[in-house]
C-alpha atoms as a PDB file:
ATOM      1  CA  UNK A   1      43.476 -29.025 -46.562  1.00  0.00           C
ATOM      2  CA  UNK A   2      40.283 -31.165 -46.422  1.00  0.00           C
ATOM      3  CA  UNK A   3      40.143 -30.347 -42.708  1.00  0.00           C
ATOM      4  CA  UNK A   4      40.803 -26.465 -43.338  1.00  0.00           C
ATOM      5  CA  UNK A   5      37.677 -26.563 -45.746  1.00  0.00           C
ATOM      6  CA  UNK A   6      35.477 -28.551 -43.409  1.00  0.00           C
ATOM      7  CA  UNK A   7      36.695 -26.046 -40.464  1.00  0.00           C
ATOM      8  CA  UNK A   8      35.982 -23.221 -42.592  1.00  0.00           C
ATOM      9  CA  UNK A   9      32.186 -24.470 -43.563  1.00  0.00           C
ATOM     10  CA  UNK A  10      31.784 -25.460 -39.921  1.00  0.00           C
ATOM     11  CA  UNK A  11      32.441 -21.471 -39.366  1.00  0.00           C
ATOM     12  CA  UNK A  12      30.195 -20.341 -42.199  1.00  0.00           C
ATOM     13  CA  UNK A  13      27.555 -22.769 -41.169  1.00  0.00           C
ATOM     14  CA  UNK A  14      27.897 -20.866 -37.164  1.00  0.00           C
ATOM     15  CA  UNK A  15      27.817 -17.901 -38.543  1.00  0.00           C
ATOM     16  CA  UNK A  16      24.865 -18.636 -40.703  1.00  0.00           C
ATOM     17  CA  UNK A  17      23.342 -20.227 -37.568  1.00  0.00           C
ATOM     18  CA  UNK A  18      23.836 -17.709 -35.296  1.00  0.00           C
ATOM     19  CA  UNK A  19      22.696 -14.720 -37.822  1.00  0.00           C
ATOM     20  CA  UNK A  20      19.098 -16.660 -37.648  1.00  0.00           C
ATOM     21  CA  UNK A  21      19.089 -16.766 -34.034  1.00  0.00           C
ATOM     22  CA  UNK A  22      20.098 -13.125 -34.100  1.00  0.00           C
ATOM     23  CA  UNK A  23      16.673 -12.660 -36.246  1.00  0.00           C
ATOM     24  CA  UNK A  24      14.734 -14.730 -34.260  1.00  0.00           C
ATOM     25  CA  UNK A  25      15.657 -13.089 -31.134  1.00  0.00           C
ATOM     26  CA  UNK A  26      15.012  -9.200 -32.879  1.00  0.00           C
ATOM     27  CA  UNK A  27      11.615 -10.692 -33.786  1.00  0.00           C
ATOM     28  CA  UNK A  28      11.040 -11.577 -30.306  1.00  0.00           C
ATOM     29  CA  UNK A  29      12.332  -8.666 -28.996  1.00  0.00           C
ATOM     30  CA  UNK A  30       9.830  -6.682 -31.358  1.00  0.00           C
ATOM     31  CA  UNK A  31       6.621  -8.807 -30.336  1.00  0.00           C
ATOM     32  CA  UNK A  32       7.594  -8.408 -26.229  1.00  0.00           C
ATOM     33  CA  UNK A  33       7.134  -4.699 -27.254  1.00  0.00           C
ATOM     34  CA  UNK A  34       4.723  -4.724 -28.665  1.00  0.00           C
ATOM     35  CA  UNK A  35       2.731  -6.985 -25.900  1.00  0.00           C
ATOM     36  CA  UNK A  36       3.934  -4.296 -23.698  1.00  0.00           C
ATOM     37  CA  UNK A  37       2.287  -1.492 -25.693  1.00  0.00           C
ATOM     38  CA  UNK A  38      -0.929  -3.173 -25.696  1.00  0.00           C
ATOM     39  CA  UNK A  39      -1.179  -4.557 -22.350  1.00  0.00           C
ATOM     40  CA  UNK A  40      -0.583  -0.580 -21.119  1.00  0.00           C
ATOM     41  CA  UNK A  41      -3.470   0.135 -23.407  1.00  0.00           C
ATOM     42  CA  UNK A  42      -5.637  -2.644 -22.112  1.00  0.00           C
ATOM     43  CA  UNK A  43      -4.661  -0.901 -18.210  1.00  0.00           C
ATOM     44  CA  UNK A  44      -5.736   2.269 -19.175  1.00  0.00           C
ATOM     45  CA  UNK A  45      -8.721   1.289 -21.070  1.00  0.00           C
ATOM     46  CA  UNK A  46      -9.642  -1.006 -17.985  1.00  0.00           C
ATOM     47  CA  UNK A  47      -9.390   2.535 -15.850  1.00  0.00           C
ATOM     48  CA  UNK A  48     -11.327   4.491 -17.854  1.00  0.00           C
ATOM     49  CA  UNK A  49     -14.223   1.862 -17.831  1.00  0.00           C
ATOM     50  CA  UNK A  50     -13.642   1.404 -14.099  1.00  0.00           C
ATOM     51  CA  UNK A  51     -14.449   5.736 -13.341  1.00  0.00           C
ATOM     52  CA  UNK A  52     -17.004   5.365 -16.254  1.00  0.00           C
ATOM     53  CA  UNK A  53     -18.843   2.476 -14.379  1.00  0.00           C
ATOM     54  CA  UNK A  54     -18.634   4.442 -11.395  1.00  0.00           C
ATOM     55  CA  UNK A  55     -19.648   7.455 -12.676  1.00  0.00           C
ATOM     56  CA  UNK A  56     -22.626   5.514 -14.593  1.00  0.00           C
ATOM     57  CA  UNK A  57     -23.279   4.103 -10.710  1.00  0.00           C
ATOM     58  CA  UNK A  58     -23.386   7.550  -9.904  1.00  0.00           C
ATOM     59  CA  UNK A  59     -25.777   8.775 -11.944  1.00  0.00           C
ATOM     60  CA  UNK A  60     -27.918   6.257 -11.743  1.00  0.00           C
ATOM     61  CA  UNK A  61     -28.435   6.603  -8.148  1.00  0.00           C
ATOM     62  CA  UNK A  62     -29.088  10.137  -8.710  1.00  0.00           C
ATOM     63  CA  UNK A  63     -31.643   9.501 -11.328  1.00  0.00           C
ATOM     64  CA  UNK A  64     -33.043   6.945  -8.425  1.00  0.00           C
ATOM     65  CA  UNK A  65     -33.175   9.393  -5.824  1.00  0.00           C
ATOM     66  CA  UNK A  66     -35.283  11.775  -8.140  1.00  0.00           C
ATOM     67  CA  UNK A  67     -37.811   9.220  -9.179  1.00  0.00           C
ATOM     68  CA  UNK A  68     -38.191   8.394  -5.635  1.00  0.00           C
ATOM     69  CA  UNK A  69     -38.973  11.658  -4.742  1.00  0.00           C
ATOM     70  CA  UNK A  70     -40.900  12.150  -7.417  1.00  0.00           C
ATOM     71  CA  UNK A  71     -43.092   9.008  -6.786  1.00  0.00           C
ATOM     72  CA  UNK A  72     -43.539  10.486  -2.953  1.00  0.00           C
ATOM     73  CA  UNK A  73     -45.115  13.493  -4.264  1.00  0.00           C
ATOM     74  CA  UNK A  74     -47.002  12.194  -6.656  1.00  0.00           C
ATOM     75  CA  UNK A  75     -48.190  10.408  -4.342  1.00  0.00           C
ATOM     76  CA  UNK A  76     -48.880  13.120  -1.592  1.00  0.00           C
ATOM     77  CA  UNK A  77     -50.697  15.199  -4.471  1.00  0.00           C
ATOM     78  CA  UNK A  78     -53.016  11.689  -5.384  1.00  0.00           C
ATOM     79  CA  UNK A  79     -53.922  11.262  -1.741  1.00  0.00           C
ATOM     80  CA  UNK A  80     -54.295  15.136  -1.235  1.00  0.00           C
ATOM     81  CA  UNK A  81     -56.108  15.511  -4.126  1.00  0.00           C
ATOM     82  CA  UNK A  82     -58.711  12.410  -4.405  1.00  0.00           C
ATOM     83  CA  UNK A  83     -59.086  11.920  -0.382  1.00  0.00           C
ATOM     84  CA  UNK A  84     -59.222  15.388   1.012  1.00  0.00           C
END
């Protein structure tokens, strides 16, 4: 009998065991999810800065362009106006 009852808490006590891991691993499972979920996020957060970047580039040499321009006449008026 003695080693019927030890057999039998041996089980319980693998059971027991084995319901933990069974946690653990569901636990796991959830935070590898998770991770997932936000590493998609962090992609398509790191896309939309990459076209907003560009499209800051963008306007920027635009804006450029125009105050280049802008500086040329002003500067063809100046010379037209003070040395002609």
């Amino acid at each position: 009998m003695a080693s019927l009852a030890e057999a039998q808490r041996s089980a319980q006590s693998a059971q027991t065991e084995r319901a933990a891991v069974e946690e653990r691993l569901r636990g796991l499972q959830r935070a590898v999810a998770m991770l997932e979920t936000e590493k998609k996020d962090a992609e398509r957060q790191a896309v939309r800065l990459e076209k907003d970047k560009n499209a800051l580039r963008n306007t920027l040499d635009k804006v450029s362009t125009v105050l280049c321009e802008n500086c040329f006449i002003y500067s063809f008026l100046y010379i037209n106006l003070f040395f002609n």
